[in-house]
N, C-alpha and C. Protein backbone atom coordinates (compact mmCIF):
# COMPACT_ATOMS: atom_id res chain seq x y z
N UNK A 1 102.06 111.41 106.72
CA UNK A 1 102.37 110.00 106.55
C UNK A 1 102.77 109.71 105.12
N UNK A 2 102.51 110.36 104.29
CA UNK A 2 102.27 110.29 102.89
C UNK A 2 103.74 110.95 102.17
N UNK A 3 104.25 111.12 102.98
CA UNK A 3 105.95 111.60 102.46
C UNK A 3 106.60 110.82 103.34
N UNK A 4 106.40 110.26 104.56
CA UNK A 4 107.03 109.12 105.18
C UNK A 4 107.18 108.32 104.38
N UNK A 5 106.05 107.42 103.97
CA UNK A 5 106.30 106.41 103.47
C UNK A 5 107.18 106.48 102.30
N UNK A 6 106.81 107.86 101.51
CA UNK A 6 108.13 108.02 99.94
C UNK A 6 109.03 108.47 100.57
N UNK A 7 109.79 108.70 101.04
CA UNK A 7 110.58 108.64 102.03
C UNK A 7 111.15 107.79 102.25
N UNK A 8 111.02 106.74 103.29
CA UNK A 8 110.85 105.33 103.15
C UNK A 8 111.46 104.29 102.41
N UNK A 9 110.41 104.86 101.07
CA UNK A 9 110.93 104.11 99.89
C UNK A 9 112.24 104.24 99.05
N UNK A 10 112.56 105.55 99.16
CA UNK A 10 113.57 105.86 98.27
C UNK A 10 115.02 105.38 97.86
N UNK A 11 115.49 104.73 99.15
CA UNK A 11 116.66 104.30 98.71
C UNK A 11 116.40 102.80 98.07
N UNK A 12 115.31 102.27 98.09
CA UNK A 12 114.92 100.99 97.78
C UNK A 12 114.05 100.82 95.90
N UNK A 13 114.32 102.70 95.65
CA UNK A 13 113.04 102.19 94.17
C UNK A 13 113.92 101.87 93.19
N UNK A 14 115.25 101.54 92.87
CA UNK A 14 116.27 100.98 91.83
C UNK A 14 115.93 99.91 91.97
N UNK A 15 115.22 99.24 93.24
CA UNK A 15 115.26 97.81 93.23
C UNK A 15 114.07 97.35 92.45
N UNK A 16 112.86 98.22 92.98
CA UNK A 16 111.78 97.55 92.53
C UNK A 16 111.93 97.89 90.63
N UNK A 17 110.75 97.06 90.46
CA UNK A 17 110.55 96.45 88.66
C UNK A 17 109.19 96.41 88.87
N UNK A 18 108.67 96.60 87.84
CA UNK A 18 107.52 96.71 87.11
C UNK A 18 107.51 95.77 86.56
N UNK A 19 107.15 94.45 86.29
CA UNK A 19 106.75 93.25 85.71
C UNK A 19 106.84 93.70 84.28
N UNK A 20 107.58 93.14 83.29
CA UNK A 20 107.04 92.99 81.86
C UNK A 20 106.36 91.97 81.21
N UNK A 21 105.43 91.89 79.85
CA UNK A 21 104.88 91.21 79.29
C UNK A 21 105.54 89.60 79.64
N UNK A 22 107.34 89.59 79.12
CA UNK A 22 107.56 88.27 79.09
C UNK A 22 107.89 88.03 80.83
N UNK A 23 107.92 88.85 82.14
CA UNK A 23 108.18 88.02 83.08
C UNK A 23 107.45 87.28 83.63
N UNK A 24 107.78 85.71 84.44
CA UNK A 24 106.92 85.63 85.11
C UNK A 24 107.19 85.83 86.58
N UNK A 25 106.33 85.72 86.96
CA UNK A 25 105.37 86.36 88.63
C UNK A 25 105.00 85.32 89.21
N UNK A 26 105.94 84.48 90.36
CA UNK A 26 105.95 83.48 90.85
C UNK A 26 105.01 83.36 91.93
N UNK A 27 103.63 83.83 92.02
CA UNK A 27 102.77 84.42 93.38
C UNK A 27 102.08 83.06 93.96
N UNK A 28 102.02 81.83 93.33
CA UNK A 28 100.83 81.47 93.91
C UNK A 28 102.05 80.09 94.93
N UNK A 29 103.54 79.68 94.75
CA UNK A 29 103.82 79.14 94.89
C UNK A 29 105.48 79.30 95.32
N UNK A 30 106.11 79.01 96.76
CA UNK A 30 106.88 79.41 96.84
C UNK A 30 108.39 78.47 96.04
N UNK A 31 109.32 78.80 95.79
CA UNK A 31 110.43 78.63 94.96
C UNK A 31 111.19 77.52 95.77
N UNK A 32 111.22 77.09 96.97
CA UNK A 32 111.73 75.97 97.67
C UNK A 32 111.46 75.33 98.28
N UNK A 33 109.98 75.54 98.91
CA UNK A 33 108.73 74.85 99.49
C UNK A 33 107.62 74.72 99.10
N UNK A 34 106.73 74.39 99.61
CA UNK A 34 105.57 74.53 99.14
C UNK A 34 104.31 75.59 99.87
N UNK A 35 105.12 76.64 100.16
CA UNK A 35 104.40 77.44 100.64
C UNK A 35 103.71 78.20 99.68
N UNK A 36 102.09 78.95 99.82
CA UNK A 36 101.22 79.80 98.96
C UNK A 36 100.72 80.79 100.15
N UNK A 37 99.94 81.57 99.27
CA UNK A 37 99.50 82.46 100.37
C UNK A 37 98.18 81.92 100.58
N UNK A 38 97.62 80.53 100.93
CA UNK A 38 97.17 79.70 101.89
C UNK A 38 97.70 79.59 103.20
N UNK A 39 98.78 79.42 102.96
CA UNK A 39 100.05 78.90 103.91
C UNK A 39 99.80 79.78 105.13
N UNK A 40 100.52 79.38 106.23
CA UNK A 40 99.80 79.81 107.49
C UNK A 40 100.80 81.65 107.37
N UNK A 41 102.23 81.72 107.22
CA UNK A 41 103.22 82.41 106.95
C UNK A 41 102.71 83.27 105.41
N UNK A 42 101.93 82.83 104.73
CA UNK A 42 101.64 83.47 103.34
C UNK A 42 103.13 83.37 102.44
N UNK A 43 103.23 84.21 101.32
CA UNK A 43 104.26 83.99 100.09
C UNK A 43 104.39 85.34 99.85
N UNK A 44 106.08 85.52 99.99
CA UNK A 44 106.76 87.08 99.85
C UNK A 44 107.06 86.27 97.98
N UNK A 45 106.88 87.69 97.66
CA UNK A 45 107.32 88.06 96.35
C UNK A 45 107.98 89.56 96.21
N UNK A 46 109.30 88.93 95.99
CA UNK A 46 110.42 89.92 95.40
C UNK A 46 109.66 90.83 94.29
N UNK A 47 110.10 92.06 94.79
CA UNK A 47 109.73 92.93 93.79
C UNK A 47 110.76 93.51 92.58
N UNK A 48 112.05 92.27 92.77
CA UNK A 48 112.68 92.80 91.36
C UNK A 48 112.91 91.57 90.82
N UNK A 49 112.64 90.02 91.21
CA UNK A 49 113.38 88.97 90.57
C UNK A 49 111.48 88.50 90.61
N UNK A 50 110.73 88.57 90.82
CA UNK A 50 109.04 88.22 90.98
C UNK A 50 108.97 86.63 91.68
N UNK A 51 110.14 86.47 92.34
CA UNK A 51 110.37 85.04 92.86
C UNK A 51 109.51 84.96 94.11
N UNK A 52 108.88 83.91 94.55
CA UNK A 52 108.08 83.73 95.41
C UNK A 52 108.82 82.85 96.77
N UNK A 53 108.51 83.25 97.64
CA UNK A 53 109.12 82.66 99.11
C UNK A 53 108.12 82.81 100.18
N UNK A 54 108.19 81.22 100.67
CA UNK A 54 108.08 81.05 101.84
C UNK A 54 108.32 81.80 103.11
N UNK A 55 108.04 82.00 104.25
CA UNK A 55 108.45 82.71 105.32
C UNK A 55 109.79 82.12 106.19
N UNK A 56 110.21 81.28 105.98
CA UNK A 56 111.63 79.92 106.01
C UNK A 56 112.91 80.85 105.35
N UNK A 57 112.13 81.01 103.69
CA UNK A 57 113.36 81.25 102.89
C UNK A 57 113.24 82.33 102.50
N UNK A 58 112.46 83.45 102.82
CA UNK A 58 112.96 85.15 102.40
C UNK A 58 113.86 85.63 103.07
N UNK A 59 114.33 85.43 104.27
CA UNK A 59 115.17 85.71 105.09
C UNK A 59 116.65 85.63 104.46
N UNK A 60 116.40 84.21 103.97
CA UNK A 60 118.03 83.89 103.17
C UNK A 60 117.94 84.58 101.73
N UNK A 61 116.75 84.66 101.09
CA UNK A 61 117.18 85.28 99.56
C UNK A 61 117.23 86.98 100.39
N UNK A 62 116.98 87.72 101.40
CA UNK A 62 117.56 88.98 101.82
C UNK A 62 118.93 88.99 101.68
N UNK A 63 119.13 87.97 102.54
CA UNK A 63 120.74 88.05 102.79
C UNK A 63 121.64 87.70 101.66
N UNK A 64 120.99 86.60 101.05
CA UNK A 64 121.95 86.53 99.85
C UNK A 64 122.35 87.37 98.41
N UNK A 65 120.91 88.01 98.06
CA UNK A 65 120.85 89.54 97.16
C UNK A 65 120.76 90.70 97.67
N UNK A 66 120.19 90.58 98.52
CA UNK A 66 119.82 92.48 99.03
C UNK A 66 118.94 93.04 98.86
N UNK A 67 117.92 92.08 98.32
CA UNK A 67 116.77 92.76 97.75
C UNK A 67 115.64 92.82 98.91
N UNK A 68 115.60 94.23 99.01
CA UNK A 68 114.57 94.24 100.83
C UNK A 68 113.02 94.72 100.42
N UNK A 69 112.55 95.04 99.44
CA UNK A 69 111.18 95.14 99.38
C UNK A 69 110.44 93.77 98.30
N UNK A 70 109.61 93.46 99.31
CA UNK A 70 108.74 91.99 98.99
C UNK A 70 107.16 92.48 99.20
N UNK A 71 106.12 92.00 98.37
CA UNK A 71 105.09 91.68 98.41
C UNK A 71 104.47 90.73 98.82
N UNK A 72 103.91 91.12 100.49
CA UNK A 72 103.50 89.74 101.06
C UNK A 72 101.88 89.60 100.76
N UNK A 73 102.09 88.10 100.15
CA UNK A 73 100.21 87.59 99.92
C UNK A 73 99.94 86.47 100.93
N UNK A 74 98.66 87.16 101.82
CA UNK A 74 98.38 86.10 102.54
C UNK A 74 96.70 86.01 102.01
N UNK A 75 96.18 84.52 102.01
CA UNK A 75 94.46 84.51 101.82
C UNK A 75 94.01 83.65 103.20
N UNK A 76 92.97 84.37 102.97
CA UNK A 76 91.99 83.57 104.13
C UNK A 76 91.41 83.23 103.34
N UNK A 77 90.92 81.73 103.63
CA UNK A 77 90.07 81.01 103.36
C UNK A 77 88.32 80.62 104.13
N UNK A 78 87.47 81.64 103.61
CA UNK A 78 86.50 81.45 104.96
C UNK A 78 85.50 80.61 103.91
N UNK A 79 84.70 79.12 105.12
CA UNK A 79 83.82 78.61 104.15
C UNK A 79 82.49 79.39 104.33
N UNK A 80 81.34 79.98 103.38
CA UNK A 80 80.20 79.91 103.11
C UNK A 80 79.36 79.01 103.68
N UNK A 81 78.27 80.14 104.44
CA UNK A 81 77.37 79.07 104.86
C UNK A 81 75.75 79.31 103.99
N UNK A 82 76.16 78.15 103.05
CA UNK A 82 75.12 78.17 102.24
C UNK A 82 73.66 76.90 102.38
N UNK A 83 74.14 76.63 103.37
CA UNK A 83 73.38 75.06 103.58
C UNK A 83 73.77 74.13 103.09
N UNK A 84 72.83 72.45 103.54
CA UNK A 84 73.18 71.58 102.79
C UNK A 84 73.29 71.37 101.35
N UNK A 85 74.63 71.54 100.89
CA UNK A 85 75.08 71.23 99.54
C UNK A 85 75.29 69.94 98.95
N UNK A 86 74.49 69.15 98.30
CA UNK A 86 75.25 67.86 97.92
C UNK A 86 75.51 67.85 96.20
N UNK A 87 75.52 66.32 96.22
CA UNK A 87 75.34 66.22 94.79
C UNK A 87 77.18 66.13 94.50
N UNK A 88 77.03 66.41 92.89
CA UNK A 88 78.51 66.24 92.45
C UNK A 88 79.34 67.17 92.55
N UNK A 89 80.94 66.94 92.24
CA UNK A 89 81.58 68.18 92.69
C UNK A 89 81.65 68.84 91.54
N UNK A 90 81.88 70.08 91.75
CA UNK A 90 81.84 70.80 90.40
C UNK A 90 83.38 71.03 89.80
N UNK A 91 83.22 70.84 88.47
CA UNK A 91 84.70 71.09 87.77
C UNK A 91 84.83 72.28 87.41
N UNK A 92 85.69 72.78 86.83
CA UNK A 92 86.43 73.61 86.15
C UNK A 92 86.12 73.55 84.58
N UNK A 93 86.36 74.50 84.27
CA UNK A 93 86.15 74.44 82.68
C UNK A 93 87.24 73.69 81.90
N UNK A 94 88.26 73.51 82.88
CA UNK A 94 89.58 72.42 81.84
C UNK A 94 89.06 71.16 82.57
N UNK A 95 87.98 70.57 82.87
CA UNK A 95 87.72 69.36 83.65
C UNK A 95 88.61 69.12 84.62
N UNK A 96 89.39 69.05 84.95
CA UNK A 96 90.47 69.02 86.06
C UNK A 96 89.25 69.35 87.91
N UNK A 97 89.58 68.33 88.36
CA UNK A 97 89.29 68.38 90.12
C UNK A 97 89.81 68.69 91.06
N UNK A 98 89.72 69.77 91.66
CA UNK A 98 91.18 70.05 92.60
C UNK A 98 90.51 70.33 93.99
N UNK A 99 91.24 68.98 95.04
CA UNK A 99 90.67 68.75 96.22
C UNK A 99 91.70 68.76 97.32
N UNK A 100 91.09 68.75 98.33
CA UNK A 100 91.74 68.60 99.52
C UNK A 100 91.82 67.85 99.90
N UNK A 101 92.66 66.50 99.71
CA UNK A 101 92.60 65.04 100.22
C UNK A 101 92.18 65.05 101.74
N UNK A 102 93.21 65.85 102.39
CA UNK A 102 93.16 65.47 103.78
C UNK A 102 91.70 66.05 104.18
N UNK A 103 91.26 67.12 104.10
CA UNK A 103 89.90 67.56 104.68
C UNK A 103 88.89 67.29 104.06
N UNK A 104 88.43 66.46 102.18
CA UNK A 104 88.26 66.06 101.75
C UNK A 104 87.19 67.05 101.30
N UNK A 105 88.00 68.45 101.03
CA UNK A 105 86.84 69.58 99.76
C UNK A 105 87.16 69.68 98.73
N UNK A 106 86.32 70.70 98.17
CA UNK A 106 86.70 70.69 96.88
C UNK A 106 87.09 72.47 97.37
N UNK A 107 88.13 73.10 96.96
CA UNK A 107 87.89 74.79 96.88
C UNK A 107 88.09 75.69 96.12
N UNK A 108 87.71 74.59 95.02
CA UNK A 108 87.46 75.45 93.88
C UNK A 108 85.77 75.75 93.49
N UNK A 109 84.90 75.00 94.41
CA UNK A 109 83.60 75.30 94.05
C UNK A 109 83.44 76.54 94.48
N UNK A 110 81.87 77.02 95.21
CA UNK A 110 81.33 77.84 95.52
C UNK A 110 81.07 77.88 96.71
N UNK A 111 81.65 77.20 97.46
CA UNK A 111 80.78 76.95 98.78
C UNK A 111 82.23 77.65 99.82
N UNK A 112 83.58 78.56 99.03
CA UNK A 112 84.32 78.63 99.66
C UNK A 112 84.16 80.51 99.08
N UNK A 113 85.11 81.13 100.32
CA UNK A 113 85.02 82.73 100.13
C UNK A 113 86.52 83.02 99.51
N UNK A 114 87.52 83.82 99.28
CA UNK A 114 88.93 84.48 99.80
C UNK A 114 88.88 85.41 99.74
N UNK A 115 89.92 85.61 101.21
CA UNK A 115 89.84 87.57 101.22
C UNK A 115 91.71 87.36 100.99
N UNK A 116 91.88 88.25 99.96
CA UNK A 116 93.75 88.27 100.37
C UNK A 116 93.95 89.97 100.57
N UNK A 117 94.73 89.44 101.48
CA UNK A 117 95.32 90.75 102.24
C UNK A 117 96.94 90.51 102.01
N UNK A 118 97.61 91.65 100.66
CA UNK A 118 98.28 91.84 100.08
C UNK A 118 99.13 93.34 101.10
N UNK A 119 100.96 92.63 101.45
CA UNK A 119 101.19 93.91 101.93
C UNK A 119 102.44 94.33 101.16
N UNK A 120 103.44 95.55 101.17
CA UNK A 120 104.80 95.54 101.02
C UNK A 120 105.53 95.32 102.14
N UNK A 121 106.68 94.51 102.11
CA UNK A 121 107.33 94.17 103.06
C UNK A 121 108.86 94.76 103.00
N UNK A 122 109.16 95.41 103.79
CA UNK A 122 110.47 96.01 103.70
C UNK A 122 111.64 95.29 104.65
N UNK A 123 112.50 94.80 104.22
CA UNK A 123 113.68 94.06 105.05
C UNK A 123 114.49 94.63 105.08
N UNK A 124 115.14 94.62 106.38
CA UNK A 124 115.34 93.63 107.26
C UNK A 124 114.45 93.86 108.83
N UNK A 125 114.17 95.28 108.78
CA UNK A 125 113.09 95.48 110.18
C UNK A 125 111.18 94.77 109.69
N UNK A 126 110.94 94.12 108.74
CA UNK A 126 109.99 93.62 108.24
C UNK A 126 108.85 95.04 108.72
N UNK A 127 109.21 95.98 108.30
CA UNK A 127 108.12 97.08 107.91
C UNK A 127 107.06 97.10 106.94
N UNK A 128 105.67 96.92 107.45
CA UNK A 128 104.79 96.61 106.54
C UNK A 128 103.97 97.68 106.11
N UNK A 129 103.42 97.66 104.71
CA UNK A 129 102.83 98.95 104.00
C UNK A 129 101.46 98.02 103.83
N UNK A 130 99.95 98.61 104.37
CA UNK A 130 99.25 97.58 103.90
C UNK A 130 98.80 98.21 102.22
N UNK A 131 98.36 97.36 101.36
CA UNK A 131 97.59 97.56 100.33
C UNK A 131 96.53 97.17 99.59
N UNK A 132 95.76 98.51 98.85
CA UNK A 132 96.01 99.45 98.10
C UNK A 132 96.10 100.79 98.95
N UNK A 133 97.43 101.36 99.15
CA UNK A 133 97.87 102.92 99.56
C UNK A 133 98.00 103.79 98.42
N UNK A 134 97.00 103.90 97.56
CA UNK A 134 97.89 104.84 96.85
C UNK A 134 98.34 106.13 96.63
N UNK A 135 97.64 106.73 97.61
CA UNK A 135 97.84 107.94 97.93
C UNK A 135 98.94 108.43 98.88
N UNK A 136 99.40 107.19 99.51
CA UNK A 136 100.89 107.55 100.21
C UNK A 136 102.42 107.30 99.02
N UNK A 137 101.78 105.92 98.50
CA UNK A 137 103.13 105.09 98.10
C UNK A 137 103.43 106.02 96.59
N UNK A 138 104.66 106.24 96.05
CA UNK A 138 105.20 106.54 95.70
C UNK A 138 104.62 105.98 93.43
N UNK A 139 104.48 106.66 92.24
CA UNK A 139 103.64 106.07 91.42
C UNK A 139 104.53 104.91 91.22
N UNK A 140 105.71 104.89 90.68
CA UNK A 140 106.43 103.92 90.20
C UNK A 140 106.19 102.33 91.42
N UNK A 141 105.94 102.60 92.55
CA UNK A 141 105.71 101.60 93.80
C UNK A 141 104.02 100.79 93.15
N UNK A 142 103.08 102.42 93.32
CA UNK A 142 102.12 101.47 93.53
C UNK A 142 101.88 100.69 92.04
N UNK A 143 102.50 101.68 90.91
CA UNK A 143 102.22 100.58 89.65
C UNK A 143 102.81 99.30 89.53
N UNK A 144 103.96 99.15 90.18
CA UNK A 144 104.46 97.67 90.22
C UNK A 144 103.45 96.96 90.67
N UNK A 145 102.62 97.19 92.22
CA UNK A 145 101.88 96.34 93.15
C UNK A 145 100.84 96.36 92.22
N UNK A 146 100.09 97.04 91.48
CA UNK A 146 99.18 96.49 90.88
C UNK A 146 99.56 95.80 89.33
N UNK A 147 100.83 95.93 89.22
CA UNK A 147 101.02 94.86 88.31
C UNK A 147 101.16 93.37 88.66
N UNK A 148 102.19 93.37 89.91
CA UNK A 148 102.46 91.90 90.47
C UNK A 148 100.88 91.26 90.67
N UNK A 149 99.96 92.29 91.64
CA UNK A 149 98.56 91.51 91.82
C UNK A 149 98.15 91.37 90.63
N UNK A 150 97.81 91.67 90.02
CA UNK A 150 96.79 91.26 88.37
C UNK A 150 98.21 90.38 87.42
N UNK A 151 98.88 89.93 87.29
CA UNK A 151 100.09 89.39 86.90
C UNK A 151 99.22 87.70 86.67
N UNK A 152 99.66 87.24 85.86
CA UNK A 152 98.87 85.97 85.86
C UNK A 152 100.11 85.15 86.34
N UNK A 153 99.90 84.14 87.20
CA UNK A 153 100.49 83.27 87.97
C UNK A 153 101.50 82.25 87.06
N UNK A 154 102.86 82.24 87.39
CA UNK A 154 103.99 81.49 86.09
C UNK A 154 103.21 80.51 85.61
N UNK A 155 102.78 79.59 87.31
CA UNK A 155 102.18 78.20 86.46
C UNK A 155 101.09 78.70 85.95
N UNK A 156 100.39 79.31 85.92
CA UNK A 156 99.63 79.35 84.75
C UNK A 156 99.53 80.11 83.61
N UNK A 157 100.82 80.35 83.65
CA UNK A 157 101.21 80.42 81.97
C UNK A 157 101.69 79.33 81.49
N UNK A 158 102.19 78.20 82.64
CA UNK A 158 102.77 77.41 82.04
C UNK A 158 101.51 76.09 81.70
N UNK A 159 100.44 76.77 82.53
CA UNK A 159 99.23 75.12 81.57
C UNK A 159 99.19 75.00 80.51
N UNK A 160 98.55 76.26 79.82
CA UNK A 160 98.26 76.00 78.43
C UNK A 160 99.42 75.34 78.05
N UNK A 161 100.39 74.80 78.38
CA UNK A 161 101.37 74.36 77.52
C UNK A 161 101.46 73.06 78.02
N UNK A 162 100.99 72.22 78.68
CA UNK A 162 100.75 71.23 79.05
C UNK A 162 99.75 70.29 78.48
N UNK A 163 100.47 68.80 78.45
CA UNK A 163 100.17 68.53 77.03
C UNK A 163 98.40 67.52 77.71
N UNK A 164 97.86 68.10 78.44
CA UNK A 164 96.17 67.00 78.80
C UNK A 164 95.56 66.41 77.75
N UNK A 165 95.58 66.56 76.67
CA UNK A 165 94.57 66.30 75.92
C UNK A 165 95.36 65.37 75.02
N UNK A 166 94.20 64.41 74.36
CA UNK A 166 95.02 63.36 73.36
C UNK A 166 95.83 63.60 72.45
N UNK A 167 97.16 63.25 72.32
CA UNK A 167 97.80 62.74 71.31
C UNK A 167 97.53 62.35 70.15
N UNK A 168 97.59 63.52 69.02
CA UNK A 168 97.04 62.83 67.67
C UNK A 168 97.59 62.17 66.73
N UNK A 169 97.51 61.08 66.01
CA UNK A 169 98.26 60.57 64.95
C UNK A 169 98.94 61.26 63.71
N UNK A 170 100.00 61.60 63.40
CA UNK A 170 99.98 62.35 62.50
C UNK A 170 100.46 61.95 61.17
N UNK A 171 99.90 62.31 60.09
CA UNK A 171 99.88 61.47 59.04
C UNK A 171 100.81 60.88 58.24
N UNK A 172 102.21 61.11 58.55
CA UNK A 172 103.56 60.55 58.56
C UNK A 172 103.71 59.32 59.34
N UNK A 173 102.78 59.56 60.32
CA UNK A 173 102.78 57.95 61.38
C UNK A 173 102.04 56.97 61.16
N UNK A 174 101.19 57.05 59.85
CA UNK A 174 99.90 56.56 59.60
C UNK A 174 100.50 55.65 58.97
N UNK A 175 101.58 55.90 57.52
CA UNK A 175 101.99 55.10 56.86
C UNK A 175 103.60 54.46 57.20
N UNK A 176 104.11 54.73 57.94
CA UNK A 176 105.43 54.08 58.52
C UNK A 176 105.30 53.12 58.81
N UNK A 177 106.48 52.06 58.06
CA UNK A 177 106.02 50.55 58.16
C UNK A 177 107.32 49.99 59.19
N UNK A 178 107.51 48.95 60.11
CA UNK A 178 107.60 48.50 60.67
C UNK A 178 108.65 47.35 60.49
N UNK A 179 109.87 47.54 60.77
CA UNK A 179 110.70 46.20 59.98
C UNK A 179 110.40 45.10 61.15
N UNK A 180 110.19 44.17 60.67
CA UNK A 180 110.09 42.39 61.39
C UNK A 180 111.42 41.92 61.86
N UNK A 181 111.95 42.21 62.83
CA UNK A 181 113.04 41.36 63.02
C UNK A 181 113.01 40.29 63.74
N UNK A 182 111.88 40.03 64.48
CA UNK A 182 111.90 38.38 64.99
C UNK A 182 111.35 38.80 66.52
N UNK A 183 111.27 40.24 67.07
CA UNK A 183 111.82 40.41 68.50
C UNK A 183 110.12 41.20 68.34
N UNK A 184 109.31 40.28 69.31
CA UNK A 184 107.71 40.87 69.62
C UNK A 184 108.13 41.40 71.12
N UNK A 185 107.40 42.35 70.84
CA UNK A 185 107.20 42.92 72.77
C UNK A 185 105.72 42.91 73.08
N UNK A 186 105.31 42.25 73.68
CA UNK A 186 103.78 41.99 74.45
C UNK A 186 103.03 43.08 74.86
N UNK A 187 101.98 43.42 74.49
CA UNK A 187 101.13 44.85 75.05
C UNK A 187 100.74 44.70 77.09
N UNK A 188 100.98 45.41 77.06
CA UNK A 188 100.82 45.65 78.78
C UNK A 188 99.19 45.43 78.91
């Protein structure tokens, strides 16, 4: 089985990429929907552009590049049965609350499990490799897959750069004076 699968792979390893420092790795969110690997379909990720897709729209980024090996992430979400839990919800260390309006949880506490079951997906016969194989898949294969999984998620490279926290005065703004021309605007 273990030369099948490199086998397999071969006419497809020009395609795959190894993630670098500056790419990002679009995993938690798909590129034209809002599909994640929550999502009932989970989120293919291209293994040479790290673009994330829905189960809708990998079909069309196949057809439109050519690019046939994808990393499919699907999670289960199982709740913990820990007993009655009350009290407040618990935050995050950036204070931020992140809930489920409609079912009205929180799942970022503790009271939730995930198992993700991470596969390679080969197009257009959607041939699946489950993983970690590494004793079949090929090195240059499985080092990509464990780069894309441990890969920190675009958007969250892109928080830290998000501006949450107050606005400080800066000391050029402290002394800038204000010409009077006649025209008041009312504070909200």
């Amino acid at each position: 089985m273990a030369a099948d699968l490199g086998e397999l792979l071969v006419p497809y390893m020009p395609t795959i990429r190894v993630p670098r420092t500056g790419d990002r790795v679009f995993k938690s969110e798909c590129a034209f929907s809002f599909d994640s690997p929550e999502s009932e379909g989970g989120l293919y990720v291209c293994m040479n552009t790290f673009l994330g897709f829905g189960r809708e729209h990998v079909e069309r980024h196949y057809r439109k590049t050519g690019q046939s090996v994808y990393m499919h992430l699907k999670r289960h979400v199982k709740e913990r049965n820990t007993g009655a839990a009350g009290g407040a919800i618990p935050r995050r260390k950036n204070g931020k609350v992140f809930l489920d309006l409609e079912l009205n949880r929180d799942f970022n506490g503790e009271d939730f499990e995930y198992e993700d079951e991470p596969k390679l997906v080969i197009f257009p016969d959607h041939f699946e490799i489950p993983l970690p194989n590494i004793e079949e898949l090929p090195a240059l294969v499985t080092i990509a897959c464990d780069a894309v999984l441990n890969a920190p998620s675009a958007y969250k490279k892109q928080e830290p750069e998000s501006w949450d926290e107050e606005i400080q005065v800066s000391r050029h703004a402290r002394s800038l004076r204000q010409l009077d021309n006649g025209v008041r605007i009312p504070p909200r």
